[in-house]
Structures are given as structure tokens and as C-alpha cells.
C-alpha atoms as a PDB file:
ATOM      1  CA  UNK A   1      46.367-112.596 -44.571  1.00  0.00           C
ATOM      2  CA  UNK A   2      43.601-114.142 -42.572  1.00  0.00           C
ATOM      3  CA  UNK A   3      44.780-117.293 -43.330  1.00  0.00           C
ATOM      4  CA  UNK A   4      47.958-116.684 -42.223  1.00  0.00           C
ATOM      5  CA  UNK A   5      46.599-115.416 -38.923  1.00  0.00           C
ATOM      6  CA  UNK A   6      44.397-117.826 -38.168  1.00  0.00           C
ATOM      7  CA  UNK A   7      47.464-120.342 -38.800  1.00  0.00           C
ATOM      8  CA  UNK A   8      50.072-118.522 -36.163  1.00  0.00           C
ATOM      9  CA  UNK A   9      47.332-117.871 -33.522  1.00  0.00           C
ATOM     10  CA  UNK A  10      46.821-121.417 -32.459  1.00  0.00           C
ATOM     11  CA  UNK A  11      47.346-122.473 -29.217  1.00  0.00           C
ATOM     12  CA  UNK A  12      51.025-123.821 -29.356  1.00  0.00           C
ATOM     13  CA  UNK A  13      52.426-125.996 -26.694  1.00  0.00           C
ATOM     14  CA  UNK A  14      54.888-123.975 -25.393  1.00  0.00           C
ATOM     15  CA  UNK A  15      56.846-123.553 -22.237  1.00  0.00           C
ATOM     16  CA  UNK A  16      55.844-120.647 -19.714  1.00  0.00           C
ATOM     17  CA  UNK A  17      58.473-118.712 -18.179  1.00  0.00           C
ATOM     18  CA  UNK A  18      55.710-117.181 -15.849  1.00  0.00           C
ATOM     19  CA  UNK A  19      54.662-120.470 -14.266  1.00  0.00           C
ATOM     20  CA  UNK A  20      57.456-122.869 -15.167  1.00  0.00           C
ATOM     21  CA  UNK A  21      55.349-124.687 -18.315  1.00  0.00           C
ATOM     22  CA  UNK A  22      52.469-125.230 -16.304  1.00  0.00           C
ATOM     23  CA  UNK A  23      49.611-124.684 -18.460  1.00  0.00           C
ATOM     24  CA  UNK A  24      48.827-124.516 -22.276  1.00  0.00           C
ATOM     25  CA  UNK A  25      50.684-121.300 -23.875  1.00  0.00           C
ATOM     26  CA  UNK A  26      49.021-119.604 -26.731  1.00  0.00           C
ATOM     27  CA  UNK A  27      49.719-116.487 -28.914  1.00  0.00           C
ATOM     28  CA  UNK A  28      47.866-113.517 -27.558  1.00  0.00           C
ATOM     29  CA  UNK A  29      45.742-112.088 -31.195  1.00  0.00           C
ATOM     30  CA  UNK A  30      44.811-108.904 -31.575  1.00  0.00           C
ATOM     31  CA  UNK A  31      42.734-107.766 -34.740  1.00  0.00           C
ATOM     32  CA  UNK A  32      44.028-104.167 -34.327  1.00  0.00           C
ATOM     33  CA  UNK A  33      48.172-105.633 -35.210  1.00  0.00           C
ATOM     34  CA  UNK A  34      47.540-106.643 -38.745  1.00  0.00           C
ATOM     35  CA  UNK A  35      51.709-106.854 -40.143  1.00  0.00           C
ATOM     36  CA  UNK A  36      52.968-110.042 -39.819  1.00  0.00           C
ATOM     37  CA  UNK A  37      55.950-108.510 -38.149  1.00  0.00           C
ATOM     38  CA  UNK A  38      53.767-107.451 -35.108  1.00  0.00           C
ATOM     39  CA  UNK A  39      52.070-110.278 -34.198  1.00  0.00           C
ATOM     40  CA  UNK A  40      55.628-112.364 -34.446  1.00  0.00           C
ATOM     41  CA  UNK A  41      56.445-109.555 -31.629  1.00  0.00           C
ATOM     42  CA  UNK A  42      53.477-110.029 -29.577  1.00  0.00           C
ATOM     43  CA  UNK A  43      54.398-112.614 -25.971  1.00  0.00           C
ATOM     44  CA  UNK A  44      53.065-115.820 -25.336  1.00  0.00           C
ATOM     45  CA  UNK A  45      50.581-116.095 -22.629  1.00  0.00           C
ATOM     46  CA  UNK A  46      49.721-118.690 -20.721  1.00  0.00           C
ATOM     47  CA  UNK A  47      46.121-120.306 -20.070  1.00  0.00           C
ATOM     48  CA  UNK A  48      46.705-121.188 -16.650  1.00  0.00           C
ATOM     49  CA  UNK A  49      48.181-117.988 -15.550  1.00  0.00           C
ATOM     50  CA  UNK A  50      47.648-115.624 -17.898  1.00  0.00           C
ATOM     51  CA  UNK A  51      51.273-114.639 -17.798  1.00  0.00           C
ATOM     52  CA  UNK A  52      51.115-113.550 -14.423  1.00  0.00           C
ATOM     53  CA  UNK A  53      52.684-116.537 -12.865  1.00  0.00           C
ATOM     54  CA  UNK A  54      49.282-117.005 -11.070  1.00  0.00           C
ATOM     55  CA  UNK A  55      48.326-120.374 -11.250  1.00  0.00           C
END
């Protein structure tokens, strides 16, 4: 299991619909969600803005 969370919490280069891609995107981890299905549920936040759209 840790394995396989440290694997799909990397930061991911993904596009962010808060500031229009600017900005690395990374899944948000939190110990406390442990099923697989949860974290695949959690939202992708962005460095820049957070996820706020505040750059």
C-alpha cells in the first residue's frame, strides 16, 4: 500500500483548470484516506495557485 501511494502522489504534469495550466499540478495526499478508491477521488491542486486560481 505505501508503495502504491507513494507511486500516485507524485507531482504529475497536469493541466490546471484554476489557472489555465500555469503551474506544476500535483495530487493533494492525505495519510488519513488510505483506500485506493479515495485518493483516485481526491482533486488536483496546483503549485502555483493552490487551486484557487491565484497565481
Amino acid at each position: 500500500m505505501k508503495l502504491w501511494f507513494q507511486k500516485h502522489t507524485k507531482k504529475q504534469h497536469r493541466k490546471c483548470l484554476s489557472c489555465n495550466g500555469v503551474g506544476l499540478v500535483y495530487r493533494e495526499s492525505k495519510p488519513l484516506l488510505t483506500l485506493p478508491e479515495k485518493l483516485i477521488s481526491l482533486p488536483y491542486l496546483c503549485e502555483t495557485c493552490k487551486g484557487l486560481g491565484i497565481v
